[in-house]
Protein backbone atom coordinates (compact mmCIF):
# COMPACT_ATOMS: atom_id res chain seq x y z
CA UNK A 1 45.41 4.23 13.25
CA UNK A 2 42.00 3.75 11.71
CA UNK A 3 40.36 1.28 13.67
CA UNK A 4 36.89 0.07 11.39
CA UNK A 5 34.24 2.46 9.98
CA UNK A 6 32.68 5.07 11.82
CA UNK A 7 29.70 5.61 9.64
CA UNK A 8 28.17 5.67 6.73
CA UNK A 9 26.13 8.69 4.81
CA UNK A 10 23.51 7.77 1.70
CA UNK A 11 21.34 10.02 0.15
CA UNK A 12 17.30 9.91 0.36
CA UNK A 13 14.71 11.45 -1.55
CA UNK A 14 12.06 11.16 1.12
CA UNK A 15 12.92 11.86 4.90
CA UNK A 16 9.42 11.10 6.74
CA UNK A 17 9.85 7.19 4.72
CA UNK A 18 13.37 6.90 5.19
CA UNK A 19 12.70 7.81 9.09
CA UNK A 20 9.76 5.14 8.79
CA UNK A 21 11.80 2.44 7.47
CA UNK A 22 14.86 2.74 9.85
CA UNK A 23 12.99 3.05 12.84
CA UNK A 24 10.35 0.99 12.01
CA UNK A 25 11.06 -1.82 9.80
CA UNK A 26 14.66 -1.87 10.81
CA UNK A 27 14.38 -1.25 14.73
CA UNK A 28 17.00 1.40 14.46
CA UNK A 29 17.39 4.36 16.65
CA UNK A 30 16.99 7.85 15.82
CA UNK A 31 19.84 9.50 17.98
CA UNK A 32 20.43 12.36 16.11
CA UNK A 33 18.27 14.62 13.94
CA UNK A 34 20.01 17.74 12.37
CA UNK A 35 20.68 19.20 8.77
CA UNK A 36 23.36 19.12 6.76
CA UNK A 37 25.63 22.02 7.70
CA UNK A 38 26.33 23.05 4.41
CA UNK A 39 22.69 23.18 3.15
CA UNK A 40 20.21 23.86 6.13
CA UNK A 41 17.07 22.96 3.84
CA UNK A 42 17.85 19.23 4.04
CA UNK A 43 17.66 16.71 7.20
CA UNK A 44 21.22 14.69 8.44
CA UNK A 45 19.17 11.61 10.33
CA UNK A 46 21.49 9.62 12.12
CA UNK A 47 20.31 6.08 13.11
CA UNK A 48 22.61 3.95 15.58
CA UNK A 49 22.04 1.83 18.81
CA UNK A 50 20.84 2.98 21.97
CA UNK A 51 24.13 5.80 22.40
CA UNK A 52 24.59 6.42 18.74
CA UNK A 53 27.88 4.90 19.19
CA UNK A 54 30.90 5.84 16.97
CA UNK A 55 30.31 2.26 14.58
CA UNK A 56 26.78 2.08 14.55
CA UNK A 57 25.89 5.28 12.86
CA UNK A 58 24.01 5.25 9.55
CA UNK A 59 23.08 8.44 8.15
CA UNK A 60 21.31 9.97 5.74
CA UNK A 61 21.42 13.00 4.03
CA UNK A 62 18.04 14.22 2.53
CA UNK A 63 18.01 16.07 -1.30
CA UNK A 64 14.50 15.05 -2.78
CA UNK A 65 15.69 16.62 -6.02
CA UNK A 66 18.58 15.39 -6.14
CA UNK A 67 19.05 12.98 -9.24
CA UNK A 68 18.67 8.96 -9.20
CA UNK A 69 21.42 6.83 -8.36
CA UNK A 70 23.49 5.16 -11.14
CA UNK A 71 24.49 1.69 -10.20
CA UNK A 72 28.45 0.84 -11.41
CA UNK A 73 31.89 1.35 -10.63
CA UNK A 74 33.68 3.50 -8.46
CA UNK A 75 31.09 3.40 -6.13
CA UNK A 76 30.55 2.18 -2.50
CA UNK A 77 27.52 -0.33 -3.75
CA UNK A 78 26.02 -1.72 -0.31
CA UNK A 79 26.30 -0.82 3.03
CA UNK A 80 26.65 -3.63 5.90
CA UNK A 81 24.82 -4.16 8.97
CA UNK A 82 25.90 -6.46 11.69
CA UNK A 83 23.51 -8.87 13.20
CA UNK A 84 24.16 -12.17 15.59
CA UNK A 85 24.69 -15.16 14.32
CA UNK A 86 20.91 -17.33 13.65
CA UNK A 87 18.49 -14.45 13.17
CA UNK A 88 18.83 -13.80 9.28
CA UNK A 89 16.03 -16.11 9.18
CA UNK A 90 13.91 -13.44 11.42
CA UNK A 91 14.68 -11.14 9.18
CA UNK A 92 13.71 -12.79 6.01
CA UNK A 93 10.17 -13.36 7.37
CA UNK A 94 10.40 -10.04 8.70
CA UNK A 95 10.96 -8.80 5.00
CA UNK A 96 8.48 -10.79 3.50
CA UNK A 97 6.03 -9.40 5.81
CA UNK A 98 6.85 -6.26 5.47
CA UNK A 99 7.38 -6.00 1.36
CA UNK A 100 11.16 -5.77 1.50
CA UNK A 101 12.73 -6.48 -1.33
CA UNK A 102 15.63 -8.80 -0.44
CA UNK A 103 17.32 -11.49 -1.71
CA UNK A 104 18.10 -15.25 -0.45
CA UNK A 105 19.89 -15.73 2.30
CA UNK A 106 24.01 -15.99 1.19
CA UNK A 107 28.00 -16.78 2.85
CA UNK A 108 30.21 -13.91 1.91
CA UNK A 109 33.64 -14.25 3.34
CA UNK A 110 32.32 -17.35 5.60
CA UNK A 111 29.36 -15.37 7.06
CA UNK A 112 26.02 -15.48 6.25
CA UNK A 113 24.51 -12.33 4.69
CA UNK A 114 21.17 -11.51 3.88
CA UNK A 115 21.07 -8.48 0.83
CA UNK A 116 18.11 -6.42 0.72
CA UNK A 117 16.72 -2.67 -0.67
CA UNK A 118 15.76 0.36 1.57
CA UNK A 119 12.59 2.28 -0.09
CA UNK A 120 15.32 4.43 -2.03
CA UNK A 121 16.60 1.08 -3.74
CA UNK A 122 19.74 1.56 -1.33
CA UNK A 123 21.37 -1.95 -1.03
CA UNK A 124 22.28 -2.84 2.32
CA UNK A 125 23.19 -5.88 3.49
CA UNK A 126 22.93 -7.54 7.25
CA UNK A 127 26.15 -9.64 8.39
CA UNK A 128 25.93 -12.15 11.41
CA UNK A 129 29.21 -11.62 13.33
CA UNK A 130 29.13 -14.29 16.11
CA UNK A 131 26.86 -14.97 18.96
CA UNK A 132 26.99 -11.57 20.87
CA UNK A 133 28.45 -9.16 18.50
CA UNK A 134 29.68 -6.31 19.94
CA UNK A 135 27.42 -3.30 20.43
CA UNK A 136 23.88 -2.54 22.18
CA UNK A 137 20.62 -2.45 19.90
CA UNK A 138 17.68 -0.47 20.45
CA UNK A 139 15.32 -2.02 22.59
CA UNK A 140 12.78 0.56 22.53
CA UNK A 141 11.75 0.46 19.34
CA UNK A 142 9.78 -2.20 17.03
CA UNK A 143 12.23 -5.57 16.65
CA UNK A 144 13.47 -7.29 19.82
CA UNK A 145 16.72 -6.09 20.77
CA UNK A 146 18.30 -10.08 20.35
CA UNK A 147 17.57 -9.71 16.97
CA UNK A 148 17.99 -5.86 16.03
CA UNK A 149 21.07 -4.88 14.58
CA UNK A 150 24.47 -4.00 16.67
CA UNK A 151 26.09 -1.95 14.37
CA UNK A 152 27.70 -1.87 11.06
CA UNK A 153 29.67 -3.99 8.77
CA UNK A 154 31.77 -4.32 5.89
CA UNK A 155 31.68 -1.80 3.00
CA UNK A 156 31.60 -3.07 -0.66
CA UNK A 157 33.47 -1.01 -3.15
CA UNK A 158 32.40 -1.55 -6.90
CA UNK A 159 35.59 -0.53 -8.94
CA UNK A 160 36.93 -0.09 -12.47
CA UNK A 161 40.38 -0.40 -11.23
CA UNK A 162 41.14 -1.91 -8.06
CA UNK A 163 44.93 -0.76 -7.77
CA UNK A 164 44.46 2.95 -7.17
CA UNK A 165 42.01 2.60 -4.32
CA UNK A 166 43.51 -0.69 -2.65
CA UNK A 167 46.89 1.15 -2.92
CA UNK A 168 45.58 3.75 -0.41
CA UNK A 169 43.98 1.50 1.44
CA UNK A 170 46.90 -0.68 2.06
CA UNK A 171 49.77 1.52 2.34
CA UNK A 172 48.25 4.68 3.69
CA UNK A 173 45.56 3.21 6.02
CA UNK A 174 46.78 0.26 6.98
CA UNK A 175 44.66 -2.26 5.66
CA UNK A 176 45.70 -5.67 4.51
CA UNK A 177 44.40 -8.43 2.32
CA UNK A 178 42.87 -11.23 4.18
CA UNK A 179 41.22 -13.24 1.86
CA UNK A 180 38.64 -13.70 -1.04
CA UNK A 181 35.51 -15.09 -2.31
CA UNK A 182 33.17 -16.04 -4.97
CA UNK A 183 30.54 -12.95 -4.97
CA UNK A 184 26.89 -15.13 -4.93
CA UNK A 185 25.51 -12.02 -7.56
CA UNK A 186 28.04 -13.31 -10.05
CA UNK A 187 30.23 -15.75 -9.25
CA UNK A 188 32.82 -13.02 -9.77
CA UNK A 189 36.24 -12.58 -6.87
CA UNK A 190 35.78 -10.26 -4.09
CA UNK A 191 38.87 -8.84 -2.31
CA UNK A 192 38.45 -8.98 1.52
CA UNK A 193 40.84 -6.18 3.10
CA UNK A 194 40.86 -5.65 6.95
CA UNK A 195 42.55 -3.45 9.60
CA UNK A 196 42.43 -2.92 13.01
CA UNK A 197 41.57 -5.84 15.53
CA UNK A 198 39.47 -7.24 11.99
CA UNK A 199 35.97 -8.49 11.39
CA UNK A 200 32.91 -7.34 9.37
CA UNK A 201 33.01 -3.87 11.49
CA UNK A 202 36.74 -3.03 9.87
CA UNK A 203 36.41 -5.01 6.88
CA UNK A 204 36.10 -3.44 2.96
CA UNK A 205 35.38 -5.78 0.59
CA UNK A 206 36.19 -4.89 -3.42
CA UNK A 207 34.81 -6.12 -6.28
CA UNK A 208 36.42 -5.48 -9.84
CA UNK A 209 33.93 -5.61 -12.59
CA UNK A 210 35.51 -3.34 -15.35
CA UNK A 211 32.78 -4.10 -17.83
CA UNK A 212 30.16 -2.50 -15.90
CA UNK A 213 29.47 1.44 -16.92
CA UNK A 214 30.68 4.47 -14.17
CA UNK A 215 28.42 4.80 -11.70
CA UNK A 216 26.60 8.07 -10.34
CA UNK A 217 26.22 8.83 -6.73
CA UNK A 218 22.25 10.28 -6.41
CA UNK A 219 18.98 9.06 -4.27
CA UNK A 220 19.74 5.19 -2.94
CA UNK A 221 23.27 5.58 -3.10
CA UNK A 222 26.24 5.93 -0.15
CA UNK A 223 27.67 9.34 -0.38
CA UNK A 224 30.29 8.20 1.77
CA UNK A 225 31.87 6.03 4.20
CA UNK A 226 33.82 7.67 7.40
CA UNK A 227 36.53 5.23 9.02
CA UNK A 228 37.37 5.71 12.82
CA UNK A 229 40.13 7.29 14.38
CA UNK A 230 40.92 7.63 18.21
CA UNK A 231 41.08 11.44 18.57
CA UNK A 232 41.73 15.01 17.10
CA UNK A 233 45.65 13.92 17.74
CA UNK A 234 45.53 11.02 15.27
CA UNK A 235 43.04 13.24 13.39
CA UNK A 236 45.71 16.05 12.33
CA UNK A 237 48.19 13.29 12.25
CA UNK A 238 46.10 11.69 9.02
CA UNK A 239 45.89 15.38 7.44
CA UNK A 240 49.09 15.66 6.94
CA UNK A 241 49.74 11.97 5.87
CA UNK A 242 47.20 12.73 2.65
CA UNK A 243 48.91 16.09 2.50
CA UNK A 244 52.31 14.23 1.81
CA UNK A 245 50.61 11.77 -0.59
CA UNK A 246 49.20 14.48 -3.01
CA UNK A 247 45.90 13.73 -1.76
CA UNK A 248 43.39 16.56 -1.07
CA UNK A 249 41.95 16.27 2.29
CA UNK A 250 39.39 19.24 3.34
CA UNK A 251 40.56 21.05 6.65
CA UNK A 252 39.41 19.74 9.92
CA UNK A 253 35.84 20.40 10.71
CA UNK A 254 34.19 20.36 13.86
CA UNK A 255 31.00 18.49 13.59
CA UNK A 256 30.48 19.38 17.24
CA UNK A 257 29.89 15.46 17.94
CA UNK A 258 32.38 14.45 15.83
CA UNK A 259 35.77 16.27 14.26
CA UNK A 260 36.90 14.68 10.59
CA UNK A 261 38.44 15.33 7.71
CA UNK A 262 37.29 14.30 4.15
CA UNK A 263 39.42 12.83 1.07
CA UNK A 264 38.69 11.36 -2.25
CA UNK A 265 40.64 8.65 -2.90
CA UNK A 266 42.01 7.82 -6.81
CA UNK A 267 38.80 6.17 -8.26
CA UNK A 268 36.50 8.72 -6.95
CA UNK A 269 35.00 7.66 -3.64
CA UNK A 270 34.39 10.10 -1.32
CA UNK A 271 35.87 8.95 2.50
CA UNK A 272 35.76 10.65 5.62
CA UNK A 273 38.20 9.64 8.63
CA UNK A 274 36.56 10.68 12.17
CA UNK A 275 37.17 10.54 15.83
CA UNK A 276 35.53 8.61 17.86
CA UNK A 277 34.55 11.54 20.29
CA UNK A 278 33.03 13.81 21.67
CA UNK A 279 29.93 11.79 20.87
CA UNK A 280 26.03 12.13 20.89
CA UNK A 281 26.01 12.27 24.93
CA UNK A 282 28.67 14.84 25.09
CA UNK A 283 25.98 17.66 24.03
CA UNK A 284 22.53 15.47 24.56
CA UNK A 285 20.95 13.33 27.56
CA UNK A 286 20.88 9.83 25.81
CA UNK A 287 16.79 9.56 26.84
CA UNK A 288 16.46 12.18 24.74
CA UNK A 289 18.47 11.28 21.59
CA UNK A 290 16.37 11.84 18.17
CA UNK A 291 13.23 13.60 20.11
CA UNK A 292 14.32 17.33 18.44
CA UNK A 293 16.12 18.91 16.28
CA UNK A 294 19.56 19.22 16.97
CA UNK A 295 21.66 22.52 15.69
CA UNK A 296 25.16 23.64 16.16
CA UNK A 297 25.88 26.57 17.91
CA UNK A 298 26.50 28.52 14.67
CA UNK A 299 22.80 28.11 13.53
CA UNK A 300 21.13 28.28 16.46
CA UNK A 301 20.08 31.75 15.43
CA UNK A 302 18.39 30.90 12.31
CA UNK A 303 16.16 28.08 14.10
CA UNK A 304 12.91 29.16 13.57
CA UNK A 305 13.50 29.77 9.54
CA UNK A 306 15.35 26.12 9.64
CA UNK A 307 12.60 24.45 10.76
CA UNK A 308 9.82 26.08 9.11
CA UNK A 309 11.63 24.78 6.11
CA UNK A 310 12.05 21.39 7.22
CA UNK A 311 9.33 18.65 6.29
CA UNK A 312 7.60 16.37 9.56
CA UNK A 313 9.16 13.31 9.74
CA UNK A 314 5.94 11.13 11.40
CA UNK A 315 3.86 11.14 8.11
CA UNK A 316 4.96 7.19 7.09
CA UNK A 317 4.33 4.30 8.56
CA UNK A 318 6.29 0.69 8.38
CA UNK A 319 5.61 -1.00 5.31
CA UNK A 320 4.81 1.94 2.72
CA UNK A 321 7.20 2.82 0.52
């Protein structure tokens, strides 16, 4: 069963400000700073709660030379963020203050949402889901913990087509249509589709706006989004499900704190399904989450050349972009 999203991955051009911004202006966590496995020149910075709980992960992959984005279809366009309900008007001052780009505060699918831009133009989006959402923010870091952010919320799809992709989503992963509204951007329908036990945590929402040009995934866009699964059973169990489909899925890797499996679906959107477990505090004490740099067992023998080659993160601080 998938169960809500598990993370999401975006691309940055500039680790040390994305690290500044997320920490800083956003109050998130650091709980996990590695490199991509496949190319060991470039950070993976995961921000989450206090646990980097499966659900509250937003990562970043970091490829400064790696083209722009190209806003369009057939693209996960904004990322959400889940906040409790009353403290969007925190975070507007908070923005203003700060030089965040952001715009007014809006109801999308009857909750209020507040739409802004990470220093990478990234457009994320912070969702009030009730008066004690679930999750545990950060208190250690620079916004009170009543107001930081729990964990994550709906993803927006930008499509072409919606059939293809809502197809999968529907009768392969077990969402279902709950509802729709007038996007404030437009005034244009938005498709609300939900599984699991619902909300803005297992919610996608997609918009069809055929007349927009293809986008291009690059700096300040989401590379993917990773839906949650119980455990390597269920895991191996959705493998073979996209197998049967004609889907392509990759085999299943071992992320060490995570195992998943990725698929593009139809339109061209890169998804990852991933267990829940082992988790962050499987391998590291959670005081110590974020304070080095994490590597798999595999490159633990090439950790002096890795980080020679790896930029400092604490050159920005909150505010510059």
């Amino acid at each position: 069963m998938i169960t809500g999203i598990h993370h999401y991955t975006g691309v940055t051009g500039d680790a040390p400000r994305n690290y500044a911004f997320y920490t800083q202006t956003l109050g998130m966590r650091l709980v996990m700073k590695t490199v991509n496995q496949d190319d060991v020149t470039a950070y993976h910075l995961f921000y989450g709660d206090t646990a980097g709980e499966a659900g509250s992960e937003l990562t970043f992959f970091d490829w400064p030379h790696a083209a722009l984005n190209r806003a369009g279809t057939n693209l996960i366009s904004a990322m959400g963020l889940r906040v409790a309900d009353e403290t969007l008007e925190y975070w507007v001052m908070r923005f203003n203050a700060l030089g965040v780009p952001h715009d007014n505060i809006t109801q999308r699918a009857q909750r209020r949402t507040l739409t802004f831009l990470d220093p990478d133009s990234q457009r994320l989006m912070l969702i009030e889901d009730g008066a004690k959402p679930q999750g545990n923010p950060w208190a250690g870091g620079f916004v009170p913990p009543q107001m930081g952010i729990y964990g994550l919320g709906h993803a927006t799809l930008t499509l072409a087509n919606a059939r293809p992709t809502t197809t999968v989503l529907t009768d392969l992963f077990g969402f279902a249509l709950i509802g729709e509204y007038p996007a404030p951007e437009d005034g244009l329908p938005v498709q609300v589709y939900a599984t699991g036990q619902g909300g803005p945590s297992a919610e996608v929402h997609v918009a069809v706006r055929p007349n927009l040009p293809r986008g291009q995934v690059g700096i300040g866009s989401v590379h993917h989004v990773a839906f949650r699964t119980p455990d390597d059973v269920a895991l191996e169990t959705w493998q073979r499900k996209l197998l049967a489909v004609g889907l392509q899925p990759t085999p299943v890797i071992d992320r060490q704190y995570h195992h998943m499996i990725y698929v593009r679906e139809p339109s061209g959107i890169l998804l990852e399904i991933a267990t829940d477990g082992p988790g962050f505090g499987a391998y590291v004490n959670e005081k110590l989450l974020g304070n080095y740099l994490e590597l798999p067992k595999f490159l633990e023998p090439r950790r002096a050349q890795i980080e020679a080659g790896l930029r400092p993160l604490q050159t920005a601080a909150v505010g510059e972009s």
